[in-house]
N, C-alpha and C. Protein backbone atom coordinates (compact mmCIF):
# COMPACT_ATOMS: atom_id res chain seq x y z
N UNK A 1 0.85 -1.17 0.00
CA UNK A 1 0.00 0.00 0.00
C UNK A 1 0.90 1.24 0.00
N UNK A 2 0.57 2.39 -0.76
CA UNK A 2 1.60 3.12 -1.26
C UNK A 2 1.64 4.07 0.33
N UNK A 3 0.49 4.56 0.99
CA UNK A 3 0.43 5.44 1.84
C UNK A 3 1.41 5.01 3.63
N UNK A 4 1.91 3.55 3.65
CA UNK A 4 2.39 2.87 4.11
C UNK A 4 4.05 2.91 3.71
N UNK A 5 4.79 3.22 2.56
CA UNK A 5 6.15 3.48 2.31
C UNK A 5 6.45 2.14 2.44
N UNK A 6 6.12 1.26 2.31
CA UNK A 6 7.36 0.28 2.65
C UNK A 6 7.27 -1.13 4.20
N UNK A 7 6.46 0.50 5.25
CA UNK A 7 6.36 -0.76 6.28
C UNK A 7 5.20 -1.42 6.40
N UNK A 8 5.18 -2.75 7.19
CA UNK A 8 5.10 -3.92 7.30
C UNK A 8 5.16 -4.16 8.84
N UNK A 9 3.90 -5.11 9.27
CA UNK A 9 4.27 -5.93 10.10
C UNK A 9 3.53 -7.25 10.46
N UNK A 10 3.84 -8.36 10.99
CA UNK A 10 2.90 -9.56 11.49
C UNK A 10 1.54 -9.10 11.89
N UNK A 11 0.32 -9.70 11.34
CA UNK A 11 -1.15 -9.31 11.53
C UNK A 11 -1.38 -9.80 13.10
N UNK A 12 -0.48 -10.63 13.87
CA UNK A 12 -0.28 -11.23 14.97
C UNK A 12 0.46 -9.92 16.30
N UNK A 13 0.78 -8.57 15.43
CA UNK A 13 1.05 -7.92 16.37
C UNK A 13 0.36 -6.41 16.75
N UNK A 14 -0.91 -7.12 15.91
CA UNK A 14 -1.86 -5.58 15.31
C UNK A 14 -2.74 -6.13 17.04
N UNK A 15 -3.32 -5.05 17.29
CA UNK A 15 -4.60 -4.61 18.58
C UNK A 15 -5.72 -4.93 18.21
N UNK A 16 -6.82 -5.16 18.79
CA UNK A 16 -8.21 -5.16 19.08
C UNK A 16 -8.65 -3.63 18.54
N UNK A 17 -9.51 -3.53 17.54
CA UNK A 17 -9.77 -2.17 17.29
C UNK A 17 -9.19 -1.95 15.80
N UNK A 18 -8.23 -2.39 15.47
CA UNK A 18 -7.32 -1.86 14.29
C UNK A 18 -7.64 -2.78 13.07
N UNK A 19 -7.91 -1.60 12.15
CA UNK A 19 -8.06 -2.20 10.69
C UNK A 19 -6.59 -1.48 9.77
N UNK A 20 -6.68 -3.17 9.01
CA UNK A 20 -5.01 -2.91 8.24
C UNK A 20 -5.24 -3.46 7.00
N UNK A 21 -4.67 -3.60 6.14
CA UNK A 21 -4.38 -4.33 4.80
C UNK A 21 -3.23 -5.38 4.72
N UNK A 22 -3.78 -6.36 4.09
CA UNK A 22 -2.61 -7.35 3.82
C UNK A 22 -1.63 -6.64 2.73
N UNK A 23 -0.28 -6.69 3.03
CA UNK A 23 0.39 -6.52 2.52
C UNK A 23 1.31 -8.16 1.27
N UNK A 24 1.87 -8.68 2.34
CA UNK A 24 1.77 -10.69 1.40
C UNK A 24 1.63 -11.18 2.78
N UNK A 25 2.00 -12.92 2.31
CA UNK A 25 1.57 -13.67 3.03
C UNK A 25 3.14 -14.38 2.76
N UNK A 26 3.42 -14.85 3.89
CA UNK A 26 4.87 -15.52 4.13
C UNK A 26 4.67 -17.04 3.96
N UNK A 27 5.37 -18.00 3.54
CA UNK A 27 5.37 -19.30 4.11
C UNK A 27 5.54 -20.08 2.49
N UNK A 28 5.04 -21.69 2.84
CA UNK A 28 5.22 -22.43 1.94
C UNK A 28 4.02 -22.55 0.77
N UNK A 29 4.06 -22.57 -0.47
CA UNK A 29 2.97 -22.20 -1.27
C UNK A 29 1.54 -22.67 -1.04
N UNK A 30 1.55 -24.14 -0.03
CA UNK A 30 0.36 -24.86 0.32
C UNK A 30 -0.63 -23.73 1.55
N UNK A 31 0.39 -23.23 2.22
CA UNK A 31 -0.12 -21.93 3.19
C UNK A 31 -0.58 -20.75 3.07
N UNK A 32 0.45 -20.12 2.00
CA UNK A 32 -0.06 -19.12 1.44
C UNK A 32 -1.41 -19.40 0.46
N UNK A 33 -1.33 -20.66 -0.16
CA UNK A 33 -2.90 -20.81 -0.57
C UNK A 33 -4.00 -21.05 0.12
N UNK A 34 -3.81 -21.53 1.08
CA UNK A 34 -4.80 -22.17 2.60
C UNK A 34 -5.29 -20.28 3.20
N UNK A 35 -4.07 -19.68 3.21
CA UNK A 35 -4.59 -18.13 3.77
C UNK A 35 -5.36 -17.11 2.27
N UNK A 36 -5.03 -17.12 1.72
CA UNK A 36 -5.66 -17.22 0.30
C UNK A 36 -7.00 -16.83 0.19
N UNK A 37 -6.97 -18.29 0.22
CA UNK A 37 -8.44 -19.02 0.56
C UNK A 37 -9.37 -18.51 1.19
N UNK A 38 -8.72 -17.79 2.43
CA UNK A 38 -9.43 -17.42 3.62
C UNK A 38 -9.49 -15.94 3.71
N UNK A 39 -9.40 -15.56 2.23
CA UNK A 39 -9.28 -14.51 2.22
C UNK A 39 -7.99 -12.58 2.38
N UNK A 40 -7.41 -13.74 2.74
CA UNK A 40 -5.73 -12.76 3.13
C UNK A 40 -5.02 -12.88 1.76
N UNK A 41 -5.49 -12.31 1.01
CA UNK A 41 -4.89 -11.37 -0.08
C UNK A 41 -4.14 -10.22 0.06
N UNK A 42 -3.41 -9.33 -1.21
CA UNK A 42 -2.82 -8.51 -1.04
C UNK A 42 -3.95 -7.44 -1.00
N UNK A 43 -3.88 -6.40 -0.39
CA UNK A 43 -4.67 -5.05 -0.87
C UNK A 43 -5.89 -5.32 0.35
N UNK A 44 -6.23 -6.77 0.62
CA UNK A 44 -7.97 -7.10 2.04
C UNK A 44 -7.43 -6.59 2.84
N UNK A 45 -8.71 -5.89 3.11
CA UNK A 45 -8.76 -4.83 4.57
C UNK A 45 -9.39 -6.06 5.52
N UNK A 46 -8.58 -6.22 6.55
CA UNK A 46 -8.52 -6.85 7.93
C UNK A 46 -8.64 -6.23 9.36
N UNK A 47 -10.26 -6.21 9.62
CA UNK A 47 -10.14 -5.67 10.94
C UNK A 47 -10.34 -6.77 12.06
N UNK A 48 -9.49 -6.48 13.33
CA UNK A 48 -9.11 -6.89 14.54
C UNK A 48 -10.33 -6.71 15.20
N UNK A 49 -11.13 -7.90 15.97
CA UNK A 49 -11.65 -7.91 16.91
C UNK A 49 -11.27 -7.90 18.11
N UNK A 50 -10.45 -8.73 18.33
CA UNK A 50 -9.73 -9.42 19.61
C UNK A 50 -8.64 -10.31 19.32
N UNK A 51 -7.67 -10.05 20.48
CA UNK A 51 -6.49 -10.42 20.34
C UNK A 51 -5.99 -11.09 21.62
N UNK A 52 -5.28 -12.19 22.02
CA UNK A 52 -5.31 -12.45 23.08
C UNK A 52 -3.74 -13.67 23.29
N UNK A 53 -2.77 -12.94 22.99
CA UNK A 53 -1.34 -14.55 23.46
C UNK A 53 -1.54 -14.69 21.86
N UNK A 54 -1.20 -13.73 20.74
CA UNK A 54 -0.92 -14.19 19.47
C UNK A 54 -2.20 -14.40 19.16
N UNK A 55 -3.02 -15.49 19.26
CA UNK A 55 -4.36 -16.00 19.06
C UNK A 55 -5.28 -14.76 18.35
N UNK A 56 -5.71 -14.39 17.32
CA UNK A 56 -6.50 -13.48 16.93
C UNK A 56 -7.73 -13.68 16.65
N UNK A 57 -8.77 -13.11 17.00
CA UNK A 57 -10.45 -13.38 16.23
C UNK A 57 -10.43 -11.76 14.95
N UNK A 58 -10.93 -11.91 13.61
CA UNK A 58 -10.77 -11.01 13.00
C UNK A 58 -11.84 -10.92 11.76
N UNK A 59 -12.20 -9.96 11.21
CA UNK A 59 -13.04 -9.66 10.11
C UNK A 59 -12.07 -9.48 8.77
N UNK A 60 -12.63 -10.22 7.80
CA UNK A 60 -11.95 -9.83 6.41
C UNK A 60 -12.81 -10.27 5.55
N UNK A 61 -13.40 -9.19 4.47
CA UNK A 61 -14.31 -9.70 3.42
C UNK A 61 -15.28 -10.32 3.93
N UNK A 62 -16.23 -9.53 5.04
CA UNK A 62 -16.80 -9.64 5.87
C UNK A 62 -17.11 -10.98 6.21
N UNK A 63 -16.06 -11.97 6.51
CA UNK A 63 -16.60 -12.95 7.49
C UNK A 63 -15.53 -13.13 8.65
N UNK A 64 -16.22 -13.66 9.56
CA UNK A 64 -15.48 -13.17 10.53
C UNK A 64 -14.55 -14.68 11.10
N UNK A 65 -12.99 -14.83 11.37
CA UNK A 65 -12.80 -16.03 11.62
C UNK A 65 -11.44 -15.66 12.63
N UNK A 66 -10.97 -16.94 12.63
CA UNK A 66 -10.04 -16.77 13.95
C UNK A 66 -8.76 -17.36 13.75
N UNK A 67 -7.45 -16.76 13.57
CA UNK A 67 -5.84 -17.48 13.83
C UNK A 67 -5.39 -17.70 14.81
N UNK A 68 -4.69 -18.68 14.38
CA UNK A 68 -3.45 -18.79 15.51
C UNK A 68 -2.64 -18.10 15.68
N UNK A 69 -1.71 -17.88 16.39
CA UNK A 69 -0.65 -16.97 15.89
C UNK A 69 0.32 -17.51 15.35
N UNK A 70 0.93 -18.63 15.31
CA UNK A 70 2.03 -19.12 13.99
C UNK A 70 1.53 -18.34 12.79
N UNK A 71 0.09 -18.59 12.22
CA UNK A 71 -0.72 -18.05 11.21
C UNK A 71 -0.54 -16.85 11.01
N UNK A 72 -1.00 -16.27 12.48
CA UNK A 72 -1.12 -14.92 11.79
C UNK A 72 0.40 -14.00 11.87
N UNK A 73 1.28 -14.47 12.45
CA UNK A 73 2.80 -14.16 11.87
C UNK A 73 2.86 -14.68 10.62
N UNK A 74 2.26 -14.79 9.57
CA UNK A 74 2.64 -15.11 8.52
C UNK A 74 2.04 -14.28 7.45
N UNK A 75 1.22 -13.08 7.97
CA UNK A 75 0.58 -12.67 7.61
C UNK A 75 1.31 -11.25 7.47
N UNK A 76 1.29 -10.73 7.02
CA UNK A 76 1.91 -9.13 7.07
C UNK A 76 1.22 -7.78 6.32
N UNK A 77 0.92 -7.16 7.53
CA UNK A 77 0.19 -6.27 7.13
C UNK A 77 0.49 -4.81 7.05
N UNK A 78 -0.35 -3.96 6.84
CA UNK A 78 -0.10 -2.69 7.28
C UNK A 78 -0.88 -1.45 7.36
């Protein structure tokens, strides 16, 4: 996202409250398609419900679902 310059961070270290954009998705191609899938594209707006020990509950393309945090460190947003 251009208004972002560059930074980046794990969707695993975003707050309760905060809406971000996927920036990519890290990992092995079977994962990055599994997150994909689930909607974590480049450019999806991802808002934070709750956050709790990594563990995230979250909205994207309005449905609402829940990571782990291995997951959602794999996720990078901004």
């Amino acid at each position: 996202m251009t208004e972002h310059a560059g930074f980046s961070m794990p969707l695993s270290m975003c707050k309760a409250g905060e809406t971000v954009h996927v920036v990519r998705v890290k990992g092995a191609e079977s994962m990055k398609r599994h997150l994909g899938n689930l909607g974590f594209v480049e450019g999806a707006e991802v808002h934070v419900v709750n956050q709790t020990a990594g563990d995230i509950i979250l909205t994207v393309k309005g449905a609402r679902l829940g990571l782990d945090a291995k997951s959602a460190m794999r996720v990078m947003v901004a």
